[in-house]
C-alpha atoms as a PDB file:
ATOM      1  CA  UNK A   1     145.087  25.355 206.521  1.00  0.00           C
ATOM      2  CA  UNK A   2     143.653  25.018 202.903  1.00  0.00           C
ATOM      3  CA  UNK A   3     141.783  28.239 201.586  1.00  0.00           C
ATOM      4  CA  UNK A   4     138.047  27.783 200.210  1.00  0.00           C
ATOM      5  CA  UNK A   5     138.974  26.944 196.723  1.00  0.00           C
ATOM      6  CA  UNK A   6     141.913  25.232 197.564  1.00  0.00           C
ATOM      7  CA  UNK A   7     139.612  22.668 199.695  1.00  0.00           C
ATOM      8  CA  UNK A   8     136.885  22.653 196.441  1.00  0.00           C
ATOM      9  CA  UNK A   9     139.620  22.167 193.867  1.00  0.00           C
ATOM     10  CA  UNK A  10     140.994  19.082 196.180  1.00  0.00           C
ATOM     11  CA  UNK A  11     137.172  17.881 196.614  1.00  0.00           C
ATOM     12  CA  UNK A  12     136.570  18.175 192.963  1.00  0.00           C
ATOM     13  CA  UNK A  13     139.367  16.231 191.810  1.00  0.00           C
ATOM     14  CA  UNK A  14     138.059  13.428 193.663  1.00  0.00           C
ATOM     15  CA  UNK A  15     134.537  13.643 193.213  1.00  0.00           C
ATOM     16  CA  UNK A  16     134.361  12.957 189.289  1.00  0.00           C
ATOM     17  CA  UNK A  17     135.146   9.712 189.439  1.00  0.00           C
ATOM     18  CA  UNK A  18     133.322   8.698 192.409  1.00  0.00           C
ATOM     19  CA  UNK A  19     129.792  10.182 190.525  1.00  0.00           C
ATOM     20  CA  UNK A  20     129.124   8.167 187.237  1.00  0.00           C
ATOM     21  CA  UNK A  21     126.465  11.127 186.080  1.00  0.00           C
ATOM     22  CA  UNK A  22     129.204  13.510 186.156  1.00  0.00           C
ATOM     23  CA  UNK A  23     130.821  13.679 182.305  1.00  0.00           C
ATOM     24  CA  UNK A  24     132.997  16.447 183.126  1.00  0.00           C
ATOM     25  CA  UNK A  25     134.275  18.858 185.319  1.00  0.00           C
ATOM     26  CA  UNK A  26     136.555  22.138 184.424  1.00  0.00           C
ATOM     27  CA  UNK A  27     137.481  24.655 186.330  1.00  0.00           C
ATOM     28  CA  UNK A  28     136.369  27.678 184.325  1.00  0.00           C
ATOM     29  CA  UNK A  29     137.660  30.795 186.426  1.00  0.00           C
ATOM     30  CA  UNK A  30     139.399  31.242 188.986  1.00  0.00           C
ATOM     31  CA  UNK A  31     137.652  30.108 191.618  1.00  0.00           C
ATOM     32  CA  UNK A  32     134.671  28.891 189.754  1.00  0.00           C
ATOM     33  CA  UNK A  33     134.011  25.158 188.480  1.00  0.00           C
ATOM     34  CA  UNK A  34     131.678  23.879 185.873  1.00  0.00           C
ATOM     35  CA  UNK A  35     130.027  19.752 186.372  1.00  0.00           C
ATOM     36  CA  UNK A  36     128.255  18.400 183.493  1.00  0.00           C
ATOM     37  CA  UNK A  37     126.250  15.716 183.923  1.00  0.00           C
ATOM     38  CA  UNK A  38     124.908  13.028 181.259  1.00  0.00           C
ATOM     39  CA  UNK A  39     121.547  14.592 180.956  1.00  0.00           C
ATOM     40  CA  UNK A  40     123.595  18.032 180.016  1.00  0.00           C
ATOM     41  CA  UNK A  41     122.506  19.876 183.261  1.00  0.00           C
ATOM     42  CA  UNK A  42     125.651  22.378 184.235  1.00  0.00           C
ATOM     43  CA  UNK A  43     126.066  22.927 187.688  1.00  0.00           C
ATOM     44  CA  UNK A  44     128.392  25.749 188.561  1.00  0.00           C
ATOM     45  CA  UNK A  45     130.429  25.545 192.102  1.00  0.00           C
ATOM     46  CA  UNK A  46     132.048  28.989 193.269  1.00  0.00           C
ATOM     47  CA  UNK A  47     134.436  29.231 196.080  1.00  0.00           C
ATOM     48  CA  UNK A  48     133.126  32.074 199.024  1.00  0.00           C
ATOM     49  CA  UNK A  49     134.623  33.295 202.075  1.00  0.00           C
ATOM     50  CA  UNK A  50     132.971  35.006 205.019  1.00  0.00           C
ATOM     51  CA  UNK A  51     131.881  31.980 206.104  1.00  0.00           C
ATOM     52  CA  UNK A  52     133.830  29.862 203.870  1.00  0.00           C
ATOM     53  CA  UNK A  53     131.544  27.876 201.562  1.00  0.00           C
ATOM     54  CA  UNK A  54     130.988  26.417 198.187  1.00  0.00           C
ATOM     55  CA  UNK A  55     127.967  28.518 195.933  1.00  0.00           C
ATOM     56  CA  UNK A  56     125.912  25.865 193.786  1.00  0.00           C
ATOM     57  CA  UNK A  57     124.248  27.434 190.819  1.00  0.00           C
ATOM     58  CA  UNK A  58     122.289  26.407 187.701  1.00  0.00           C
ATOM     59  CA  UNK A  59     120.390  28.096 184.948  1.00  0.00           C
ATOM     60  CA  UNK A  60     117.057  27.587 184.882  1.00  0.00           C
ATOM     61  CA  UNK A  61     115.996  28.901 181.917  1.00  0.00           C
ATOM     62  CA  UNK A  62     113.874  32.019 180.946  1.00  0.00           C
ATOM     63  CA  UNK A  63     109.989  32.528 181.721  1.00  0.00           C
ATOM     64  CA  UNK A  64     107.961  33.200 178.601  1.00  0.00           C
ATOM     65  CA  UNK A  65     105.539  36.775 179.243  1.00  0.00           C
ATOM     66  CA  UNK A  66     101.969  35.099 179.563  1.00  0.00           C
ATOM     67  CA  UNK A  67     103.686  32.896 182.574  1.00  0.00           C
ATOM     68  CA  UNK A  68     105.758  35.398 184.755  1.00  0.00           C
ATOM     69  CA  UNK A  69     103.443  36.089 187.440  1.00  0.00           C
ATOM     70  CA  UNK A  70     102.107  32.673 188.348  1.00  0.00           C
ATOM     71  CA  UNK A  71     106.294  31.465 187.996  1.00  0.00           C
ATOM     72  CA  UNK A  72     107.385  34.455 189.387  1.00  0.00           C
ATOM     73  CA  UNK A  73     104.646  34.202 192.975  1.00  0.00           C
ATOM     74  CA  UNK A  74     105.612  30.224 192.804  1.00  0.00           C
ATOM     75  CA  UNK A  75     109.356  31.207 193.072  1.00  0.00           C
ATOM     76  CA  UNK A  76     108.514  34.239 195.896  1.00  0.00           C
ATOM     77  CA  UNK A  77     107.075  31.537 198.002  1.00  0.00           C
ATOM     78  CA  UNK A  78     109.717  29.233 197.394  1.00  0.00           C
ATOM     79  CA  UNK A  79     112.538  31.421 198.875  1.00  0.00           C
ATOM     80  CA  UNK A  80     110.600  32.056 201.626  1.00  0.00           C
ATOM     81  CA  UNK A  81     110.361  28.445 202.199  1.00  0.00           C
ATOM     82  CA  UNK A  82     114.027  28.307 202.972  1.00  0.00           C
ATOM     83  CA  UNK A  83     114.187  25.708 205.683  1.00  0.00           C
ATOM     84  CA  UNK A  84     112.214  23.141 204.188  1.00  0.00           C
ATOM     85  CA  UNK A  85     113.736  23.763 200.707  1.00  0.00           C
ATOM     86  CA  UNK A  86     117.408  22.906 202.264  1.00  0.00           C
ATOM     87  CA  UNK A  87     118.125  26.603 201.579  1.00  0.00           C
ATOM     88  CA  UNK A  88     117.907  26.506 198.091  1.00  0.00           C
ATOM     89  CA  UNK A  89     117.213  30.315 196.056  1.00  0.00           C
ATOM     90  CA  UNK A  90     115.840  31.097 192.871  1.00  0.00           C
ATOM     91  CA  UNK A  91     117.079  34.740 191.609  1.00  0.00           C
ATOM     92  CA  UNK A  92     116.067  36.514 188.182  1.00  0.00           C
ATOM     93  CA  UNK A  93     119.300  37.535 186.426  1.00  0.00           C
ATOM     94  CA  UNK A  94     118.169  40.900 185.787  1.00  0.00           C
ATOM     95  CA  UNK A  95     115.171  42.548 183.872  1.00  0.00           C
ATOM     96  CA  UNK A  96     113.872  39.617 181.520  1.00  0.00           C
ATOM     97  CA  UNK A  97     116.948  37.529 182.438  1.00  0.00           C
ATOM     98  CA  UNK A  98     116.941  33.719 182.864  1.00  0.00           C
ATOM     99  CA  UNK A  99     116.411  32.262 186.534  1.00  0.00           C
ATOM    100  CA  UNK A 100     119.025  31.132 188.517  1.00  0.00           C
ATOM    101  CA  UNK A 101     118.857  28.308 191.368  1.00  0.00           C
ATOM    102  CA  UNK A 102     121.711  28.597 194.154  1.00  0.00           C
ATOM    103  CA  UNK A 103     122.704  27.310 197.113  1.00  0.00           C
ATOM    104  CA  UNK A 104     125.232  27.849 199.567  1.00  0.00           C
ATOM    105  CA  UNK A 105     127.018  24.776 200.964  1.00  0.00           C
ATOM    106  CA  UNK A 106     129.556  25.477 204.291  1.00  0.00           C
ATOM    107  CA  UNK A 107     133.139  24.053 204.337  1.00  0.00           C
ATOM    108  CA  UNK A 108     133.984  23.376 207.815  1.00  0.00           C
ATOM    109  CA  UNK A 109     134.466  19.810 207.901  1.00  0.00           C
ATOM    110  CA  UNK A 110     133.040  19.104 204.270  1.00  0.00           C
ATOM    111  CA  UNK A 111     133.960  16.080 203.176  1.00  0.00           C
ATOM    112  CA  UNK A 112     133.322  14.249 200.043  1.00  0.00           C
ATOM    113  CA  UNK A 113     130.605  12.011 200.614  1.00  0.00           C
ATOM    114  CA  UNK A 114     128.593  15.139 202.228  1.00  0.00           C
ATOM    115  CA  UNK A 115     129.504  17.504 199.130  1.00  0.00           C
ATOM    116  CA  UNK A 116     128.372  14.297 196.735  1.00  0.00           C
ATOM    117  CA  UNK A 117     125.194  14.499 198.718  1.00  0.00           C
ATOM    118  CA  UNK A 118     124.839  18.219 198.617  1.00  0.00           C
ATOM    119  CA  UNK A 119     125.403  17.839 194.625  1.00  0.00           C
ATOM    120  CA  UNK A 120     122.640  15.406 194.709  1.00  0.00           C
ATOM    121  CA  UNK A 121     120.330  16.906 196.102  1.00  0.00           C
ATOM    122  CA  UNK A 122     120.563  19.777 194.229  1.00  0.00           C
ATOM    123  CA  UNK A 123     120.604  18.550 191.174  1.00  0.00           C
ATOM    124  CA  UNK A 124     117.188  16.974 191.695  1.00  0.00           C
ATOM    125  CA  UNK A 125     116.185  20.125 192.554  1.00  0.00           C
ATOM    126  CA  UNK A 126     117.625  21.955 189.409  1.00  0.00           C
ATOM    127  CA  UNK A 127     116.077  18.876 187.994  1.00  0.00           C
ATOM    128  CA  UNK A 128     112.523  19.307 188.836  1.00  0.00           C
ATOM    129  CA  UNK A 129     112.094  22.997 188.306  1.00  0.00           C
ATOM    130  CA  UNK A 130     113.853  22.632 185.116  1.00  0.00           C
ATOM    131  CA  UNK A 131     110.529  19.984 184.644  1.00  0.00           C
ATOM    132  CA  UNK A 132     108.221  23.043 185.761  1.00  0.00           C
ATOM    133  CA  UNK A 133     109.270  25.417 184.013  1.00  0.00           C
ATOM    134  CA  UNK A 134     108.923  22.984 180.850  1.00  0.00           C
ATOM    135  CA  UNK A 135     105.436  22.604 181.949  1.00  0.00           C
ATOM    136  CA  UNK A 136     104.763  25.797 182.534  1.00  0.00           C
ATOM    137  CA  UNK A 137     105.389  26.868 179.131  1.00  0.00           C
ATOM    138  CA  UNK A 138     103.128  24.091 177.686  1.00  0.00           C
ATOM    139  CA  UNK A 139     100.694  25.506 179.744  1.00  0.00           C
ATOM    140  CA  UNK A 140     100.417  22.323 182.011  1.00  0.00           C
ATOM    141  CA  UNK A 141     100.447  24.111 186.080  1.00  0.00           C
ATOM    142  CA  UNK A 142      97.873  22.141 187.033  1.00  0.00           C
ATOM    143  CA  UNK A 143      99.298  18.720 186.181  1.00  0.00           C
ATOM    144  CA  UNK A 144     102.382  19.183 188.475  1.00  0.00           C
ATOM    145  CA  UNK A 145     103.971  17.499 191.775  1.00  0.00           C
ATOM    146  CA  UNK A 146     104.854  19.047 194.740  1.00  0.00           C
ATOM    147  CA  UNK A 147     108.326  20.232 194.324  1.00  0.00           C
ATOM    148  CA  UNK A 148     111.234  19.968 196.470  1.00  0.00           C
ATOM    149  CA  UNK A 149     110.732  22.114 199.510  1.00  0.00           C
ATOM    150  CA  UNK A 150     106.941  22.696 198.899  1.00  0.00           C
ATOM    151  CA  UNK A 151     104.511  20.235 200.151  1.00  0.00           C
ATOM    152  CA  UNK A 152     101.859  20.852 198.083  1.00  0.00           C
ATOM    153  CA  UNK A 153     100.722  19.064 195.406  1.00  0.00           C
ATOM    154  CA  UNK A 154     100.307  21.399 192.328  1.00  0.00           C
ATOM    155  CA  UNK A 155     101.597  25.176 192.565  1.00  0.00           C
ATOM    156  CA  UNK A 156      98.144  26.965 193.469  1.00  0.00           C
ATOM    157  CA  UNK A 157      99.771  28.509 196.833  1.00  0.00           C
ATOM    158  CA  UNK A 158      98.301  31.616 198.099  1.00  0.00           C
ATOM    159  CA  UNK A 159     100.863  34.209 199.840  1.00  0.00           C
END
């Protein structure tokens, strides 16, 4: 039987060329794997046992000073919003650090077409609070879309 980043690494070889967006993948460290995609958006994949599983992850970016609370009460009720967000986490790296998007994606019986999904998926994601956090720092909360996960138009939620 294949271990975790054996069954990613065998995945990943596949799944370049069967994604046009993706302009690269490298395996940066052992196990950990790095997908660009044409509009420069990283996504990082990290093999995990205990269940087995694949950890997506993508910077976010920092949040200037005048914006923290509102971002960080929008991201608060995100997490907590975990089954209609597909399980997807935000996480500060640290005091002042940037924010991190992840999500956890099981092995048993992954194949590619479901991880090419999973990618998908989460890349819009990445995409569109990339987009907010963009907006936020023009000053422009009120303007927004619902975002993935959160059903509400705008980000004026109350916890």
């Amino acid at each position: 039987m294949a271990t975790p980043t054996e069954q990613i690494q065998q995945l990943l070889q596949e799944i370049g060329p069967s994604m046009p967006e993706i302009d690269a993948v490298v395996q940066t460290e052992e196990p950990s794997w790095a997908i660009q995609f044409s509009d420069e958006t990283v996504i990082i994949l990290e093999a995990a046992d205990d269940p087995p599983r694949v950890v997506l992850s993508a910077e976010l970016g920092a949040v200037h000073d005048a914006q923290q609370r509102i971002i960080y009460e929008t991201l608060l009720c995100y997490n907590l919003m975990w089954r209609s967000s597909g399980g997807v986490k935000i996480g500060l790296a640290g005091p002042q650090g940037t924010l991190i998007i992840s999500s956890d994606v099981c092995l048993d019986n992954l194949t590619l077409s479901d991880l090419q999904q999973k990618i998908d998926s989460f890349l819009k994601t990445t995409r569109s609070w990339t987009q907010y956090l963009a907006k936020a720092d023009k000053g422009e909360l009120a303007e927004l879309p619902p975002l993935p996960g959160m059903g509400m138009a705008g980000m004026n939620m109350q916890a």
